[in-house]
N, C-alpha and C. Protein backbone atom coordinates (compact mmCIF):
# COMPACT_ATOMS: atom_id res chain seq x y z
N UNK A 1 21.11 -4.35 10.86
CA UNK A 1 21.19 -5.32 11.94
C UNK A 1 20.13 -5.01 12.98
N UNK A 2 19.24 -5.98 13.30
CA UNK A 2 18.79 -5.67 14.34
C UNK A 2 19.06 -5.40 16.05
N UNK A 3 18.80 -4.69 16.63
CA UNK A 3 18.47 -4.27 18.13
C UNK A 3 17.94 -5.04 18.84
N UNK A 4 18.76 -4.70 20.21
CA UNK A 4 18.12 -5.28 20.94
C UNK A 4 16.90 -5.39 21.65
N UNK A 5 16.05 -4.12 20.89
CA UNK A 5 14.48 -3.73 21.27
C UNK A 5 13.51 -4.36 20.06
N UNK A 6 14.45 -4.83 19.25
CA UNK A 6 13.61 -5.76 18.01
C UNK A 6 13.68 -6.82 18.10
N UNK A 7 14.72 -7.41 19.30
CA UNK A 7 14.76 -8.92 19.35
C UNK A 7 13.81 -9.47 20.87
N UNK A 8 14.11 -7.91 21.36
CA UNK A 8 13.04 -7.91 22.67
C UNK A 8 11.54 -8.08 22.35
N UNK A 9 10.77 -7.24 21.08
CA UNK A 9 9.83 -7.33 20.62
C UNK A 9 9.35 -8.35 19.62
N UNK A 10 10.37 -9.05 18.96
CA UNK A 10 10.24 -10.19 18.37
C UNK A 10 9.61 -11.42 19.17
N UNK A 11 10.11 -11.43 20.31
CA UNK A 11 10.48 -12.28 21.17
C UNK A 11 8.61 -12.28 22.33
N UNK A 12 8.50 -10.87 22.56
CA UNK A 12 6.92 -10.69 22.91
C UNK A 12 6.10 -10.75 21.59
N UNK A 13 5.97 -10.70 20.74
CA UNK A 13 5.49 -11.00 19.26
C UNK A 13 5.32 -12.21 19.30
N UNK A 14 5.96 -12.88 19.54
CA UNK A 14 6.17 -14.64 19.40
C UNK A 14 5.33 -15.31 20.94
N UNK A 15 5.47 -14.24 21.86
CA UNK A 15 4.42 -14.64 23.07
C UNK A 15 2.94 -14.30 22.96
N UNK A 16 3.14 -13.85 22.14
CA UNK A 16 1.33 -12.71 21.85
C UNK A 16 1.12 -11.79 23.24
N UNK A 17 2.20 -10.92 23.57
CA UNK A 17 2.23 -10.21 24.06
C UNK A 17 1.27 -8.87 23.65
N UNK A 18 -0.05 -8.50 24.00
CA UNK A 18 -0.87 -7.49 23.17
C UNK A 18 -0.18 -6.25 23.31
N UNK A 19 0.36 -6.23 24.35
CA UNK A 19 1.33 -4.84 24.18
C UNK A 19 2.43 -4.69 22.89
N UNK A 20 2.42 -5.33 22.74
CA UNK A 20 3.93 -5.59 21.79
C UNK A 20 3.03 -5.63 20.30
N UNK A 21 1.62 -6.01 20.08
CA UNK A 21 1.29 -5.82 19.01
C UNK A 21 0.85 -4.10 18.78
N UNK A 22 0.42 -3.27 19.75
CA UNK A 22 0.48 -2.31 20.21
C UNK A 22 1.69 -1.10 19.68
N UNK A 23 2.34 -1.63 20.43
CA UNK A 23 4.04 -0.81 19.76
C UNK A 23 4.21 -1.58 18.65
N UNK A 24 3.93 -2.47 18.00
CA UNK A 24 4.54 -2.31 16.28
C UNK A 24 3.52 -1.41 15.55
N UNK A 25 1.87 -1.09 16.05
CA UNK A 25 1.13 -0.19 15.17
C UNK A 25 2.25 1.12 15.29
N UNK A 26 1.66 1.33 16.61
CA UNK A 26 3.11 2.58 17.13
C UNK A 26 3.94 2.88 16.21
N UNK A 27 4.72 2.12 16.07
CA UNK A 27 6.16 2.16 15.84
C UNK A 27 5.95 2.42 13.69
N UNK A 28 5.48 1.47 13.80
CA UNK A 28 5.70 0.94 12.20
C UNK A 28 4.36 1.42 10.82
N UNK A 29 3.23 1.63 11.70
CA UNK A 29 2.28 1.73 10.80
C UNK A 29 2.36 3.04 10.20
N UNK A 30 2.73 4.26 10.46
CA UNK A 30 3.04 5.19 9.46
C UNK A 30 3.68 5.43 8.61
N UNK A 31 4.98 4.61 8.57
CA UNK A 31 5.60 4.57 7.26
C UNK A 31 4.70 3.83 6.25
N UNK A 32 3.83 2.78 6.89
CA UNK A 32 3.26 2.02 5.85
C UNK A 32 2.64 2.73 5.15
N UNK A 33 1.76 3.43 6.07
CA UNK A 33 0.78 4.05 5.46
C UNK A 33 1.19 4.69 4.64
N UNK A 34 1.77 5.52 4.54
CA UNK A 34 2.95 7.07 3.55
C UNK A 34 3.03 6.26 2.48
N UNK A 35 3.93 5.24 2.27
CA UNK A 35 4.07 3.87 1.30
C UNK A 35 2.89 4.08 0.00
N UNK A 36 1.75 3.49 1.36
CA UNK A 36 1.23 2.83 0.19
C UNK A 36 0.16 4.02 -0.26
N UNK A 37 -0.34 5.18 0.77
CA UNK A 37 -1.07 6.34 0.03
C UNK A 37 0.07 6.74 -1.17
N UNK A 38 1.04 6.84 -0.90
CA UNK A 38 1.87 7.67 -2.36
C UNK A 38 2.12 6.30 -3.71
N UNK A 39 1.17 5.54 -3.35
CA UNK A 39 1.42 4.56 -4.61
C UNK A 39 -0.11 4.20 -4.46
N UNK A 40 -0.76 4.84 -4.53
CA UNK A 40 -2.38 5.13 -5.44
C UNK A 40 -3.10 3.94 -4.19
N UNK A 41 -2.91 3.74 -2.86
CA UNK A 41 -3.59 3.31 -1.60
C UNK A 41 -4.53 4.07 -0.87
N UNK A 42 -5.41 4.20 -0.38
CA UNK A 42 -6.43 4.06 0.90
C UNK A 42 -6.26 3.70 2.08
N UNK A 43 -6.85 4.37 3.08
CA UNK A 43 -6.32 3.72 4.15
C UNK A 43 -6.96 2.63 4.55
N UNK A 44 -8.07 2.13 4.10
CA UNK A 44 -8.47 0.50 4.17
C UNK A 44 -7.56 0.08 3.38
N UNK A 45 -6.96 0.52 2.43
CA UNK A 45 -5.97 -0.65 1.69
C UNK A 45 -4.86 -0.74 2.90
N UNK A 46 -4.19 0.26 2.90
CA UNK A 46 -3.31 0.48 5.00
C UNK A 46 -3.46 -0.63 5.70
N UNK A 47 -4.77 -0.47 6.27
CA UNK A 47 -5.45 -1.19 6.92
C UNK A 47 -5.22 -2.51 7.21
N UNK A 48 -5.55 -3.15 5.87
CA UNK A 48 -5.46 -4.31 5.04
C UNK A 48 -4.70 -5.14 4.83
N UNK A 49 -3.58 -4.18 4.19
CA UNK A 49 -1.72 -4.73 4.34
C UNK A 49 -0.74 -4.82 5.48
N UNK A 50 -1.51 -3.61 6.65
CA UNK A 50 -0.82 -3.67 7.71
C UNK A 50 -1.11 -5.00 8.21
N UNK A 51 -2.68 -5.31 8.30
CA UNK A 51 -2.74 -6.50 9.22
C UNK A 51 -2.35 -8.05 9.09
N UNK A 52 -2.29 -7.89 7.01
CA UNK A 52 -1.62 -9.08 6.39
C UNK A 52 0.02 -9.42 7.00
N UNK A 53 0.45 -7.92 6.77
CA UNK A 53 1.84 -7.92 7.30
C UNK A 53 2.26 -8.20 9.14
N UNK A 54 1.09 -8.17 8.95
CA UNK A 54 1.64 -8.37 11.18
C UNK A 54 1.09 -10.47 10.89
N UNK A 55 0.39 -10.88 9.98
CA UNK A 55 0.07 -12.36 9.91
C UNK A 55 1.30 -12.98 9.49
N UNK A 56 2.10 -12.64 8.34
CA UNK A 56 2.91 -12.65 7.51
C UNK A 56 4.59 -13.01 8.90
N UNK A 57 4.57 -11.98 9.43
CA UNK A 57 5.45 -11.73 10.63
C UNK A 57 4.87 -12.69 11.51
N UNK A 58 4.27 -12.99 12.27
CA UNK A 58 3.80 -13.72 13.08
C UNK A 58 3.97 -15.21 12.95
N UNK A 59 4.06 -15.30 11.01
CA UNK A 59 4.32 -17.19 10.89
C UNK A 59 5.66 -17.64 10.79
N UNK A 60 6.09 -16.02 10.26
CA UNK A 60 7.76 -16.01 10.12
C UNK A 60 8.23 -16.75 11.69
N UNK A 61 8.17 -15.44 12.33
CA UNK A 61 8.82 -15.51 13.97
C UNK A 61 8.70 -16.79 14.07
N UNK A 62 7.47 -17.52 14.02
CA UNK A 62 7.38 -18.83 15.18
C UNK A 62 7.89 -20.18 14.13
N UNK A 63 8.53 -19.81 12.89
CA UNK A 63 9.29 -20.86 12.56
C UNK A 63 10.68 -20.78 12.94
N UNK A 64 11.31 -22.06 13.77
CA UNK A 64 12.30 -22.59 14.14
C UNK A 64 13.55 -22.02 13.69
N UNK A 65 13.68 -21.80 12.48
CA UNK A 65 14.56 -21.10 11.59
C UNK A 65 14.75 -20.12 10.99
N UNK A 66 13.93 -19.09 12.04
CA UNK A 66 13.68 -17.45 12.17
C UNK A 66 14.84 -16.90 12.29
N UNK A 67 15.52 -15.60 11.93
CA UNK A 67 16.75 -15.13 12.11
C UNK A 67 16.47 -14.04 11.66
N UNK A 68 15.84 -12.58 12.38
CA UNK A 68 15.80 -11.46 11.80
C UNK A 68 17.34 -10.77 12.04
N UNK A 69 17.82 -10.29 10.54
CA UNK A 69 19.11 -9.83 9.70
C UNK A 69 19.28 -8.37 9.40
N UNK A 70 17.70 -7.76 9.92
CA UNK A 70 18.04 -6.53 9.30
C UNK A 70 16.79 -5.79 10.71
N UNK A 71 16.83 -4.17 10.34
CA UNK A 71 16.13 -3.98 11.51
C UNK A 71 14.44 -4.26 11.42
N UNK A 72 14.04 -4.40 12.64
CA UNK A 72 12.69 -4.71 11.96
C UNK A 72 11.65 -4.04 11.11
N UNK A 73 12.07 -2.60 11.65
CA UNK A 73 11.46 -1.66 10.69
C UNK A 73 11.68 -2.16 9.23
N UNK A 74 12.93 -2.02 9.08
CA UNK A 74 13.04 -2.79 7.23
C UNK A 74 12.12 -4.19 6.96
N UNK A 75 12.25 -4.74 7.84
CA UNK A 75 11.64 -6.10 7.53
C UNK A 75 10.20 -6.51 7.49
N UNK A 76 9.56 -5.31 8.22
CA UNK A 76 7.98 -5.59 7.64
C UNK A 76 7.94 -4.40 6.80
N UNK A 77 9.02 -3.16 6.50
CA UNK A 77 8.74 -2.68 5.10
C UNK A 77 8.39 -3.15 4.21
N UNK A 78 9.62 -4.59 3.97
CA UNK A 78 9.46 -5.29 3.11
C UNK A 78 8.58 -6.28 2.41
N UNK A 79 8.08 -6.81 3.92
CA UNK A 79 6.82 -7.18 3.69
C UNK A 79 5.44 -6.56 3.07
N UNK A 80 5.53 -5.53 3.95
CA UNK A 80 4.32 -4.62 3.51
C UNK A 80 4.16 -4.67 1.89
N UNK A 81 5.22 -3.73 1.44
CA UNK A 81 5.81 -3.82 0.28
C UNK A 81 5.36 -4.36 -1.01
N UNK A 82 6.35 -5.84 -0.67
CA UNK A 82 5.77 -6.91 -0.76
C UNK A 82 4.09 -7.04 -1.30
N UNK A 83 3.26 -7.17 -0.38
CA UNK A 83 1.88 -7.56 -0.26
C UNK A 83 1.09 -6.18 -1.02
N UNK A 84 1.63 -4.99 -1.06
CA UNK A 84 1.16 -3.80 -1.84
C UNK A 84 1.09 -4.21 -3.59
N UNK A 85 2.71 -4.21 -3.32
CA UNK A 85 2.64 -4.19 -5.05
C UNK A 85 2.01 -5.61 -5.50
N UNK A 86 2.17 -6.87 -5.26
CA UNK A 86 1.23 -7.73 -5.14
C UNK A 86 -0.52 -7.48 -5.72
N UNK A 87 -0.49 -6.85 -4.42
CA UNK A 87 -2.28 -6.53 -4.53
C UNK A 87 -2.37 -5.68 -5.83
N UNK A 88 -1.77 -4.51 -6.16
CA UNK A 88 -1.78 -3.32 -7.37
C UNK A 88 -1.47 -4.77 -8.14
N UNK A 89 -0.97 -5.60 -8.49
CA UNK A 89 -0.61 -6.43 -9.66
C UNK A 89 -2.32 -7.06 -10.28
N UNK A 90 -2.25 -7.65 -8.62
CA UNK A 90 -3.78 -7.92 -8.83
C UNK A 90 -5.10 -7.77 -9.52
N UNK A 91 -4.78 -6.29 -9.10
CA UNK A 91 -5.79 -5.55 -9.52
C UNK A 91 -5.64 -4.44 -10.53
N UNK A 92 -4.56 -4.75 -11.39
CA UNK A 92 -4.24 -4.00 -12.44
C UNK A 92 -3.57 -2.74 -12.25
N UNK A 93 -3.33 -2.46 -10.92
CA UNK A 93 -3.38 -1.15 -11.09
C UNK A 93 -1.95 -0.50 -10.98
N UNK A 94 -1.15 -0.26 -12.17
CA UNK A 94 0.25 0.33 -12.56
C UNK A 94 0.27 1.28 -12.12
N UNK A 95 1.43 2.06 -11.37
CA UNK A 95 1.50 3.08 -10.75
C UNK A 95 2.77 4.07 -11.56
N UNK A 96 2.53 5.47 -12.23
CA UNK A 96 3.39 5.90 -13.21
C UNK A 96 4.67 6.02 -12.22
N UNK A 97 4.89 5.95 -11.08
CA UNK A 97 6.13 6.41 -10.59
C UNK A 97 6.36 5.27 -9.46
N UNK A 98 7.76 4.99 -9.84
CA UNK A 98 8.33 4.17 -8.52
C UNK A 98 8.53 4.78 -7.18
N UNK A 99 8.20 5.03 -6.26
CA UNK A 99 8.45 5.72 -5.03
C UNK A 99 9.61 4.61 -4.36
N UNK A 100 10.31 5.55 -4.10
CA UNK A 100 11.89 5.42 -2.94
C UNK A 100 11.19 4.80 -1.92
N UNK A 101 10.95 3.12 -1.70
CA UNK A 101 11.47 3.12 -0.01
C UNK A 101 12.12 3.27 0.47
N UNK A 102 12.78 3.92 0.54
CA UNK A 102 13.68 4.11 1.31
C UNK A 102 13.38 6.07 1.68
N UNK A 103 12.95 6.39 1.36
CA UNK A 103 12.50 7.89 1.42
C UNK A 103 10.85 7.32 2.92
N UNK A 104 10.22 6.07 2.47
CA UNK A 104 9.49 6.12 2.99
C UNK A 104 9.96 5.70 5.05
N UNK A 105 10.83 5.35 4.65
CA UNK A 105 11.55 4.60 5.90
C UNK A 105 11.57 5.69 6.66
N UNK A 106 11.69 6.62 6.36
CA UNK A 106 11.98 7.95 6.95
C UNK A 106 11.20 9.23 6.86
N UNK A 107 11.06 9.69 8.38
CA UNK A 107 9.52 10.32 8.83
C UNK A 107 9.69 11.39 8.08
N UNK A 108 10.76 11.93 7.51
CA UNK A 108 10.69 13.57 7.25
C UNK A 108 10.72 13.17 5.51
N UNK A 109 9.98 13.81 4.74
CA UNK A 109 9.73 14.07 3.08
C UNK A 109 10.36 15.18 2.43
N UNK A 110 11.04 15.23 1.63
CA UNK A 110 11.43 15.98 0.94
C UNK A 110 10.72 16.80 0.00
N UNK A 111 9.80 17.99 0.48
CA UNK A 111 8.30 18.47 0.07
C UNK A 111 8.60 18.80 -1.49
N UNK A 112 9.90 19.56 -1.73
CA UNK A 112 10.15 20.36 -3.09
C UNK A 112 10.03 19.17 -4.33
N UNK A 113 11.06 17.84 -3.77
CA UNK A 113 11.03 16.75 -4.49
C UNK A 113 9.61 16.24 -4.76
N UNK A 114 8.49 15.97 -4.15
CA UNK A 114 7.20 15.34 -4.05
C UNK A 114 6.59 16.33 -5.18
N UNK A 115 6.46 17.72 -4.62
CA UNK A 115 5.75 18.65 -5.05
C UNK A 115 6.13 18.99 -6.79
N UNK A 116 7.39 18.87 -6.94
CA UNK A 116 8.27 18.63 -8.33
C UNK A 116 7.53 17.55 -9.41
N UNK A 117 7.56 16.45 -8.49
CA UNK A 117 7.07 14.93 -9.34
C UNK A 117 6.05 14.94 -9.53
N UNK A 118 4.95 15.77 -8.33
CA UNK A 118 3.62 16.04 -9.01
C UNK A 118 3.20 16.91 -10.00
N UNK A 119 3.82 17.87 -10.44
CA UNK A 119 3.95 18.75 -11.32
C UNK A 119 4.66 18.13 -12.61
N UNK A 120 4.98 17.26 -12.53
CA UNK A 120 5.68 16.49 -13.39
C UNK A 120 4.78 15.79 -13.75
N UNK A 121 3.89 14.81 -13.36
CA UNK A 121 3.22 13.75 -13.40
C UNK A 121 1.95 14.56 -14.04
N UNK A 122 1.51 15.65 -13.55
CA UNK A 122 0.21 16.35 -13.85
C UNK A 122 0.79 16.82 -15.23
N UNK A 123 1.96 17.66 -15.70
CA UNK A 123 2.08 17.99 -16.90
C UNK A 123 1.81 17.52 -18.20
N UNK A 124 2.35 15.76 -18.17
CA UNK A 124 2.26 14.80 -18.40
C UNK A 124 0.76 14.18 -19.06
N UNK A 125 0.21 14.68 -17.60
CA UNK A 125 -1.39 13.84 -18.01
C UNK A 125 -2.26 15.50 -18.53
N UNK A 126 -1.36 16.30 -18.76
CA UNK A 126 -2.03 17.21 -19.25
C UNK A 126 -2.09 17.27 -21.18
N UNK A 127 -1.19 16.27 -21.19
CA UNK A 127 -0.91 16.32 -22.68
C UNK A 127 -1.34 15.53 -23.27
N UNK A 128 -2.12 14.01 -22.56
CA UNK A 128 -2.69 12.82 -23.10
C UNK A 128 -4.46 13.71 -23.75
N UNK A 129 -5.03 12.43 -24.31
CA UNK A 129 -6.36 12.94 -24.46
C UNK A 129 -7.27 13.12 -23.52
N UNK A 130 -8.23 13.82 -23.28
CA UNK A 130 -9.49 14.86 -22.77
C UNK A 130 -9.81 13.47 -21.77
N UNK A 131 -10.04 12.18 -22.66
CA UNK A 131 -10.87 10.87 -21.77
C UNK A 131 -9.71 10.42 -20.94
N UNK A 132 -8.68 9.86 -21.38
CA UNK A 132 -7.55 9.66 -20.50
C UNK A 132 -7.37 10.32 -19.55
N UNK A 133 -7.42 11.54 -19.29
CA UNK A 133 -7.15 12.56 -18.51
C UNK A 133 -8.61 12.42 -17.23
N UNK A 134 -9.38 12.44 -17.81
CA UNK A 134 -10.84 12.24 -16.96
C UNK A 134 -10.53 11.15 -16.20
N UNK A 135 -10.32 9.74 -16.68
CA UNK A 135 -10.23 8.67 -16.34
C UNK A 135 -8.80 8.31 -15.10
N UNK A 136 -7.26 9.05 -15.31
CA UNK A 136 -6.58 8.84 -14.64
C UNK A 136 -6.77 9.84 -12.90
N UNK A 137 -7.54 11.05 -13.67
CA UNK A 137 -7.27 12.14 -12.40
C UNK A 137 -8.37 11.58 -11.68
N UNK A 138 -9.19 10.64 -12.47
CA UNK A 138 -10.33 9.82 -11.47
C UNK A 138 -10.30 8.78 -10.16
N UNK A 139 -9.09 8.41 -11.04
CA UNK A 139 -8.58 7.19 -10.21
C UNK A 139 -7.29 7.39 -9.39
N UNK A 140 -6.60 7.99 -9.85
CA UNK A 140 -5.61 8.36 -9.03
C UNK A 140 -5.39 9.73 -8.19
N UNK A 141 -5.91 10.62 -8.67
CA UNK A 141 -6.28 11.82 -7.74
C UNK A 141 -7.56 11.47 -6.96
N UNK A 142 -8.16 11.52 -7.60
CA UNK A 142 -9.93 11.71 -6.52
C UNK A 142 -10.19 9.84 -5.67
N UNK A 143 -8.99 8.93 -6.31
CA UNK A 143 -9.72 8.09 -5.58
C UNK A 143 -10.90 7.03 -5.86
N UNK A 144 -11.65 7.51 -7.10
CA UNK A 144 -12.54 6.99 -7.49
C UNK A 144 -12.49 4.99 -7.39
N UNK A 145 -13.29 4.85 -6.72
CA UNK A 145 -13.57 3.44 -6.86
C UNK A 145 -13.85 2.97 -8.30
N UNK A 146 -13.10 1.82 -8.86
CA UNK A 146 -13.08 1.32 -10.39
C UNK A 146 -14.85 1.18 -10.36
N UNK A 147 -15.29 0.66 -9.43
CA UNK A 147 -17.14 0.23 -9.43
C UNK A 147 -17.47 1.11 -10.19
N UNK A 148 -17.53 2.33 -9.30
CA UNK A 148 -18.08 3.58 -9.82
C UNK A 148 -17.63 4.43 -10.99
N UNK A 149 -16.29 4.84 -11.44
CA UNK A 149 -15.88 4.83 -12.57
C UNK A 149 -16.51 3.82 -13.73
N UNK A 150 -16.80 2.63 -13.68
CA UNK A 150 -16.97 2.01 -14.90
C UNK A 150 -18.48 1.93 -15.20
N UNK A 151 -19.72 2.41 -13.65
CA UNK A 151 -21.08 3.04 -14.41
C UNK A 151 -20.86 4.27 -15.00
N UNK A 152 -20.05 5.16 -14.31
CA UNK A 152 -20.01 6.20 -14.82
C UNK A 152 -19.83 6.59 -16.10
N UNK A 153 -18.39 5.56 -17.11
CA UNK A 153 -17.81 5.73 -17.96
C UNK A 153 -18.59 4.85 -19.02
N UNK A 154 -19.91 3.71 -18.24
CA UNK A 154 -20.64 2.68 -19.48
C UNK A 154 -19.83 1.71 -19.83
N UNK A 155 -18.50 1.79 -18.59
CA UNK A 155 -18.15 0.22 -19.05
C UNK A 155 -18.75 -1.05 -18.72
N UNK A 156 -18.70 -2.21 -19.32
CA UNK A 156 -19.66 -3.14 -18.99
C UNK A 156 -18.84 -3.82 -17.84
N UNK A 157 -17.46 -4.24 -18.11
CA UNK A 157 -16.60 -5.12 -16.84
C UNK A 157 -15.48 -4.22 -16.20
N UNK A 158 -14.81 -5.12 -15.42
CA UNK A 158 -13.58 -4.69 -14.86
C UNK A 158 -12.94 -4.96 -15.98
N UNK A 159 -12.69 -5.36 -16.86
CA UNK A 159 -11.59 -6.17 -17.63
C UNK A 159 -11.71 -4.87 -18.87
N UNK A 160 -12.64 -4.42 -19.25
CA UNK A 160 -12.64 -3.22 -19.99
C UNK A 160 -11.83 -1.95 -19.17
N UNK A 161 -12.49 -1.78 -17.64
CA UNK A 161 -11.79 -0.40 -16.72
C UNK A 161 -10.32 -0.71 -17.04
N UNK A 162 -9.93 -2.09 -16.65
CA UNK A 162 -8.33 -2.29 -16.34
C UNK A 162 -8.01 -1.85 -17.89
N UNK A 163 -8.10 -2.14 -19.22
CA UNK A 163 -7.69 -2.24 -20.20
C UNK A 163 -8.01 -0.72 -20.47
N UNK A 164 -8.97 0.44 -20.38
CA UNK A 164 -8.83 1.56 -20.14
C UNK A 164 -7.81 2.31 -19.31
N UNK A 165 -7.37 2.47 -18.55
CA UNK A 165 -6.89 2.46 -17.34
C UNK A 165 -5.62 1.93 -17.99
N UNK A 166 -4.81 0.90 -18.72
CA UNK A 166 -3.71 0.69 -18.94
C UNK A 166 -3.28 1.73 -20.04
N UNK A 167 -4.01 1.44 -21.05
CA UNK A 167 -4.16 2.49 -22.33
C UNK A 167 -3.63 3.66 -21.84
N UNK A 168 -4.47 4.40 -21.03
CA UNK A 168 -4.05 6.05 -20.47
C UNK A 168 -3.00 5.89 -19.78
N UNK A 169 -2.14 4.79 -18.88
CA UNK A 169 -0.87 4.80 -18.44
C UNK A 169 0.00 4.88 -19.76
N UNK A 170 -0.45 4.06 -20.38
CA UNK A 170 0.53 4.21 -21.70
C UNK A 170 0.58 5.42 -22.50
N UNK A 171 -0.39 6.51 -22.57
CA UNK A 171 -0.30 7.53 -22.96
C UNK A 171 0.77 8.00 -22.18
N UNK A 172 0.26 8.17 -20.51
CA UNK A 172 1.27 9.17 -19.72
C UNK A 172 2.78 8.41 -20.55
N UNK A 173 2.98 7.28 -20.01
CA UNK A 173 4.81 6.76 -20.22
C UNK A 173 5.08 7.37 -21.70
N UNK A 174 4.17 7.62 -23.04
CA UNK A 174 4.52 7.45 -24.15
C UNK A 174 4.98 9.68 -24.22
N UNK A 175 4.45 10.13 -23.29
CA UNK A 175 4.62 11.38 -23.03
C UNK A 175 6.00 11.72 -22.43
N UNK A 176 6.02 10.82 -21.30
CA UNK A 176 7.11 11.01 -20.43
C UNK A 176 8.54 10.72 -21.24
N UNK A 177 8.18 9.47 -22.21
CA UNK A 177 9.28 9.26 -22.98
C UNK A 177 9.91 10.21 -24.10
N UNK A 178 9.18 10.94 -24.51
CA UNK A 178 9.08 11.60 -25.72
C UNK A 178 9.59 12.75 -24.55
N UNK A 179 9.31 13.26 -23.85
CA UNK A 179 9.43 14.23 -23.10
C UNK A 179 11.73 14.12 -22.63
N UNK A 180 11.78 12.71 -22.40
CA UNK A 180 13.47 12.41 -21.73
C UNK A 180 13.73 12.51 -23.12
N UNK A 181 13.49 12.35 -24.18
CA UNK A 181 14.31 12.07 -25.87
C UNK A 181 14.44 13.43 -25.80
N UNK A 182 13.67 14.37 -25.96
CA UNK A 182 14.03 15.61 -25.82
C UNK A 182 15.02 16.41 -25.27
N UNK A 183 15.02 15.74 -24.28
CA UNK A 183 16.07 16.47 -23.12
C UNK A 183 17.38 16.04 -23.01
N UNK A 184 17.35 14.76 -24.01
CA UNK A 184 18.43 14.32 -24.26
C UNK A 184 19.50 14.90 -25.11
């Protein structure tokens, strides 16, 4: 349910109060950020989604039949969210692990859990092949821009990177699976 400091700020939101756009960076933009760096983001991607998500909010509010239901923090989570996985759809880019929003909602991380899943996730891509392995710790550890990955690798398009790039997810899942049958 929302507060009465979310209906106060809704309410300067809807005035274009610049202060009030101010306190939602404040307030809201670090969870985003956490979000979307732990699901293979940049902080221009941050950037990007934050400001989609404050447009997104802004057309909401000033329709007539606005009724924020939940707190606002949740509600441009959702958005954010929203417009993240979106964009990764976009642009091909599958992420091997679902991250908890709801872990993200909240400033403090559970380091052992994170640090666990990465050790998990690295084991994983330790068992695919030599190129897969090059190609994922490229893109998802170091960051590598697909541009530059695909002179690097002699691919001719994006449509080859993405179809590379799916392949080696499918290694990791075909690992991970074989890995729960086991343990079963």
């Amino acid at each position: 349910m929302p507060d009465t400091k979310d209906n106060t700020l809704v309410l300067k939101l809807k005035n274009e109060d610049n202060a009030s756009f101010e306190m939602l960076y404040k307030l809201y933009y670090p969870s985003i950020a956490t979000y979307i760096s732990k699901n293979s983001g940049n902080e221009q991607d941050t950037e990007d989604v934050f400001k989609e998500t404050i447009i997104v909010l802004l057309k909401n509010i000033r329709k007539s039949d606005f009724n924020l239901t939940s707190s606002l923090k949740t509600y441009l989570f959702a958005i954010a969210r929203n417009l993240w996985l979106k964009k990764l759809r976009d642009q091909r880019i599958i992420t091997t692990d679902r991250f908890d929003e709801q872990t993200c909602l909240h400033e403090d991380f559970d380091l052992e859990v994170v640090q666990d899943r990465d050790e998990k996730v690295t084991s994983w891509i330790k068992k695919i092949t030599e190129n897969c392995q090059r190609i994922l710790k490229a893109i998802f550890f170091f960051k590598e821009p697909m541009d530059s990955l695909m002179q690097k690798m002699g691919w001719k398009n994006k449509h080859t990177a993405a179809n590379q790039q799916y392949k080696c997810i499918q290694q990791v899942k075909k690992v991970k699976r074989n890995e729960s049958d086991l343990m079963q």
